[in-house]
Protein backbone atom coordinates (compact mmCIF):
# COMPACT_ATOMS: atom_id res chain seq x y z
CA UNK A 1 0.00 0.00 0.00
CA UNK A 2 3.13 2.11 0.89
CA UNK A 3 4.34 1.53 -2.62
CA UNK A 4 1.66 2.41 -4.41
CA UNK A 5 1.25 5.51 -2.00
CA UNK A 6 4.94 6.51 -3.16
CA UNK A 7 4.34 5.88 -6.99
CA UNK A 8 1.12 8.09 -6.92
CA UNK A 9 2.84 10.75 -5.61
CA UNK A 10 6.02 10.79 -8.07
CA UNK A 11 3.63 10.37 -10.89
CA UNK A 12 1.87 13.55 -9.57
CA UNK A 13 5.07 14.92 -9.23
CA UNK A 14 5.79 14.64 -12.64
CA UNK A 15 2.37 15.87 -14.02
CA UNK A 16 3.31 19.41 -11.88
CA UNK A 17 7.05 19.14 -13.52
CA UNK A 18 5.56 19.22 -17.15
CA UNK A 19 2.59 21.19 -16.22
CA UNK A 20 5.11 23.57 -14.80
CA UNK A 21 5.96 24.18 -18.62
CA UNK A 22 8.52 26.58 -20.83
CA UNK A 23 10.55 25.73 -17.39
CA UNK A 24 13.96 25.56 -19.46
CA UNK A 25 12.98 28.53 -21.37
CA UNK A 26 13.07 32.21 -20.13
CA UNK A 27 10.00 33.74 -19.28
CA UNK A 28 9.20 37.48 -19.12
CA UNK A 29 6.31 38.82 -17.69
CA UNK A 30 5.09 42.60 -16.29
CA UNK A 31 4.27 43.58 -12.60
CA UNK A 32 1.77 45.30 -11.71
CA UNK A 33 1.61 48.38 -9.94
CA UNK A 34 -1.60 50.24 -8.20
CA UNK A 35 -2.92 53.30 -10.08
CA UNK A 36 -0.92 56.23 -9.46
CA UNK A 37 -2.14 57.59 -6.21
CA UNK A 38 -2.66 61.62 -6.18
CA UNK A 39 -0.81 63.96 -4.20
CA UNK A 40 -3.13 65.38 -1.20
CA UNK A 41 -2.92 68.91 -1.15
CA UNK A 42 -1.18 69.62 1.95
CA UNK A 43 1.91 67.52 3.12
CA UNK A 44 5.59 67.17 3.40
CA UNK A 45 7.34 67.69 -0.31
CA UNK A 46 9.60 64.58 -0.63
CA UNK A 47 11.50 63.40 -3.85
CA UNK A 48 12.75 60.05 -4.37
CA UNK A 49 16.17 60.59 -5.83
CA UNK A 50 18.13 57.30 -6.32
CA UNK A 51 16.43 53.68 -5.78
CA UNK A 52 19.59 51.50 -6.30
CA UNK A 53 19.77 47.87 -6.44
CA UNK A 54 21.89 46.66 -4.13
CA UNK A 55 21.16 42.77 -4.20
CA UNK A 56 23.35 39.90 -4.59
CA UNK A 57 23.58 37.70 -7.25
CA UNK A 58 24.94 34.18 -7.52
CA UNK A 59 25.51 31.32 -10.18
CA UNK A 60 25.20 28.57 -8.55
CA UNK A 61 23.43 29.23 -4.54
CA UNK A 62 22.32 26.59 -2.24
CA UNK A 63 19.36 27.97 -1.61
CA UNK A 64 16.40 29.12 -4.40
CA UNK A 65 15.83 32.03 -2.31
CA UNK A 66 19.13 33.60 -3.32
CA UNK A 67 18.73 35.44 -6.60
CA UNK A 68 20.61 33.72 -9.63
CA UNK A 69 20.57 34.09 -13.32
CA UNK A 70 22.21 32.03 -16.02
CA UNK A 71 26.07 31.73 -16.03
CA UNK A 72 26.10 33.10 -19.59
CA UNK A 73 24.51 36.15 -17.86
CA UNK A 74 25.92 36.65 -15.07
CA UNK A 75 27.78 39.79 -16.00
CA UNK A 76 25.29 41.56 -17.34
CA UNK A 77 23.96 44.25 -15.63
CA UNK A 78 21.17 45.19 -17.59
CA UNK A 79 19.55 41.31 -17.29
CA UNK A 80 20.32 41.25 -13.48
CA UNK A 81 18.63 44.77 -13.21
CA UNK A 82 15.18 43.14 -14.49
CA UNK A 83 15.89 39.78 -13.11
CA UNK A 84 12.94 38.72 -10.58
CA UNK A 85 13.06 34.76 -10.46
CA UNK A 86 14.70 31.49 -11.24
CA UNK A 87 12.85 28.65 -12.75
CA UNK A 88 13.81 25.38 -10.68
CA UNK A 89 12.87 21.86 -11.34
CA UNK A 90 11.89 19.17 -8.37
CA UNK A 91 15.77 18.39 -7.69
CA UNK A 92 16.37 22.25 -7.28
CA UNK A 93 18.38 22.07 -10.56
CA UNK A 94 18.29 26.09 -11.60
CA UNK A 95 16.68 26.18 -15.19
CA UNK A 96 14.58 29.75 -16.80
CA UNK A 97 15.08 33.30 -15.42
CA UNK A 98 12.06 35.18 -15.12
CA UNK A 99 12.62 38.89 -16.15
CA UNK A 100 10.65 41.83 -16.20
CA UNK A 101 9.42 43.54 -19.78
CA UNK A 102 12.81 45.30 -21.62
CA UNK A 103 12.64 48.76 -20.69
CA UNK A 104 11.31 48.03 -16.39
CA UNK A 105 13.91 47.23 -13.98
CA UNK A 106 12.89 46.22 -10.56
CA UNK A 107 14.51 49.31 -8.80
CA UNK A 108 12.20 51.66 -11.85
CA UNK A 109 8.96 48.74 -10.77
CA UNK A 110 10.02 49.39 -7.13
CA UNK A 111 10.81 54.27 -7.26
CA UNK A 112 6.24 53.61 -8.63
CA UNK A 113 5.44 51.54 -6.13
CA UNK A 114 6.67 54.02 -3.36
CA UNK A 115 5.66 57.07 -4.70
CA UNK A 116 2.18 55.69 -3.97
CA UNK A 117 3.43 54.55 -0.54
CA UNK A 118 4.51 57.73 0.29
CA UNK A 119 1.09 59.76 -1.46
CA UNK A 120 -0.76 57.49 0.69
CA UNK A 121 1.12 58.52 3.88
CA UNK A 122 0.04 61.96 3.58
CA UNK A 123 3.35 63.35 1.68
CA UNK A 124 3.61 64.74 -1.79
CA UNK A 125 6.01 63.13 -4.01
CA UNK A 126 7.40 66.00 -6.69
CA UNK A 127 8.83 65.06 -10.05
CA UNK A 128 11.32 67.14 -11.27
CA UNK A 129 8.92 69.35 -13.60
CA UNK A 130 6.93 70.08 -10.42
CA UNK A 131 6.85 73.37 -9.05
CA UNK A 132 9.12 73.55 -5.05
CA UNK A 133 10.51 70.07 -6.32
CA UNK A 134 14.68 71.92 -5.75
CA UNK A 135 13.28 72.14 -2.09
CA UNK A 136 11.55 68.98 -1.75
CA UNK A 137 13.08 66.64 0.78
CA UNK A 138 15.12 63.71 -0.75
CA UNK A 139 14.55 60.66 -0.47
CA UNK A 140 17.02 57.64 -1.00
CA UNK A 141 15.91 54.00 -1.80
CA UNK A 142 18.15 50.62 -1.60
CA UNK A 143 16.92 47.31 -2.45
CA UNK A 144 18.67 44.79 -0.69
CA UNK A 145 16.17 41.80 -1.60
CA UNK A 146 13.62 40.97 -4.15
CA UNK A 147 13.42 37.85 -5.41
CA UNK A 148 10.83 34.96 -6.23
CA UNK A 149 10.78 31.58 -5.53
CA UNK A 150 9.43 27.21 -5.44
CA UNK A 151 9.38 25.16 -3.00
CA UNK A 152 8.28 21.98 -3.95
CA UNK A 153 5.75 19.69 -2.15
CA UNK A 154 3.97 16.37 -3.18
CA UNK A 155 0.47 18.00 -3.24
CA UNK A 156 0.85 21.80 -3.51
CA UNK A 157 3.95 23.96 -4.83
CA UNK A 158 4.57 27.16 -2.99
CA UNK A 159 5.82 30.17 -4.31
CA UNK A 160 7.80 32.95 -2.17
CA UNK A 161 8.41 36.35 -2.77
CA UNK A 162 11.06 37.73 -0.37
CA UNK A 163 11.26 41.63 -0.22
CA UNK A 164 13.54 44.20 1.51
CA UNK A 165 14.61 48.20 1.68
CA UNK A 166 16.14 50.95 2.91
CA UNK A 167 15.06 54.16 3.07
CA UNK A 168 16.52 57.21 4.32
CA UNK A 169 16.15 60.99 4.16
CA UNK A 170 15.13 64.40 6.48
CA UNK A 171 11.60 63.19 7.41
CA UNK A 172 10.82 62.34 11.03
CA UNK A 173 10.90 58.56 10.74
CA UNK A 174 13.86 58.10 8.14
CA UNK A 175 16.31 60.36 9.56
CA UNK A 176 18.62 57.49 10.82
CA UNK A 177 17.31 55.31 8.05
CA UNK A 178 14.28 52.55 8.22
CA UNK A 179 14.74 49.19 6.84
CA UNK A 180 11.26 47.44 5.26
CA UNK A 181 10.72 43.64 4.78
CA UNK A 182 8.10 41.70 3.32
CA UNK A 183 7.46 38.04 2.51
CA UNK A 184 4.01 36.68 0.25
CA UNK A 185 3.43 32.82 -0.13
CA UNK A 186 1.28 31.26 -2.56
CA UNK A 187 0.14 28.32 -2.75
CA UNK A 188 -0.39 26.46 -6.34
CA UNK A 189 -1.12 23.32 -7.96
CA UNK A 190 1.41 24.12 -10.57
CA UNK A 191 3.23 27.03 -11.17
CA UNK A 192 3.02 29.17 -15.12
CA UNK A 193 4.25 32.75 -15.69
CA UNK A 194 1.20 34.38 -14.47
CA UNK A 195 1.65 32.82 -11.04
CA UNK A 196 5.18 34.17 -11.45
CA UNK A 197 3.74 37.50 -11.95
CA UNK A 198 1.27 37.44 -9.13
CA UNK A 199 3.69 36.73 -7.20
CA UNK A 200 5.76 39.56 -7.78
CA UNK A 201 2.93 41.55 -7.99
CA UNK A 202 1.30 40.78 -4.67
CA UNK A 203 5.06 40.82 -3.69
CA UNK A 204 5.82 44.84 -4.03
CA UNK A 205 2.44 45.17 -3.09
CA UNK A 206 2.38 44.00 0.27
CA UNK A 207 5.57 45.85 0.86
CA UNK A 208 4.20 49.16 -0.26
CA UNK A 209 1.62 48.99 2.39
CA UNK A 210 3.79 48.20 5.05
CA UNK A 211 5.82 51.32 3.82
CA UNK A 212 2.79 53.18 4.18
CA UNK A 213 2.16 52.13 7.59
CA UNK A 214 5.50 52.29 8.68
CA UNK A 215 5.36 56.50 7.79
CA UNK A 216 2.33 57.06 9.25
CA UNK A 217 3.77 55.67 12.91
């Protein structure tokens, strides 16, 4: 009974592998990003300045949850910049990237996301053509993590996304600098691109709204 227990589940296990699909193949796929948010009328003038991406990449890591691209990559900035997951088969063999769309970068993805953070916080984000933006306070972003990832079960696959900032700049609560973190798990039968998307998507969403929260304290 054991036996055929342990067969059922391998053969499931390869029904999610090849449902998994394209899984050798890149995949590139958008995140979304909440409607811009509108300055309120009254509030501190902030400008974000710099967002820079300050995460690690490896060939070869132990771990899924480190981000990796393809060795033929590896030394290309402009891949690593848009670089939000690694494909991974049942073994933990590293296979696809998953990038975002040519012309987004996660730190561009990321400077959107907490504009709206920061609207919704009760300050007013200036763009450069805006009028008092010289005087605006500025604001200065690093992304240590953001990254997507499987882990593999026998019934369900679970996807992580791991996120993490800095911020600092001459408002109250990030004079000495704050750091941000935010996980999301999903849960899937089997995982395609749009589950990779979601994931990113729900990803840098949750962590805008702990930004939010974190500058109304």
């Amino acid at each position: 009974m054991k036996t055929k227990k342990l067969l059922k589940n391998f053969a499931l296990m390869s029904i999610l592998i090849f449902m998994t699909g394209c899984a050798l193949s890149r995949s590139v796929v958008p995140v979304e990003i909440s409607e811009a948010a509108v300055n309120p009328v009254n509030g501190i003038d902030v400008k974000i300045v710099s967002v820079t991406d300050k995460r690690i990449f490896q060939v070869d890591p132990k771990t899924p949850n480190i981000p990796s691209i393809s060795e033929s990559e590896a030394n290309t900035d402009a891949i690593r910049a848009r670089a939000i997951a690694r494909k991974r088969n049942g073994y933990g063999a590293a296979l696809g990237d998953v990038l975002l769309p040519e012309g987004q970068s996660v730190a561009s993805v990321m400077e959107r996301s907490l504009s709206n953070s920061f609207r919704l916080a009760g300050f007013r984000v200036l763009k450069p053509a805006d009028p008092n933006y010289e005087t605006a306070k500025p604001i200065k972003v690093d992304l240590i993590k953001f990254w997507s990832w499987i882990e593999w079960g026998f019934v369900e696959l679970k996807v992580h996304n791991k996120s993490e900032i800095r911020l600092q700049g001459p408002v109250a609560s990030l004079e000495n600098g704050k750091t941000i973190s935010n996980e999301h798990i999903g849960s899937h039968a089997a995982v395609f691109e749009s589950d990779w998307q979601d994931s990113a998507s729900l990803g840098i969403a949750g962590l805008s709204e702990k930004v939010t929260q974190e500058l109304q304290k």
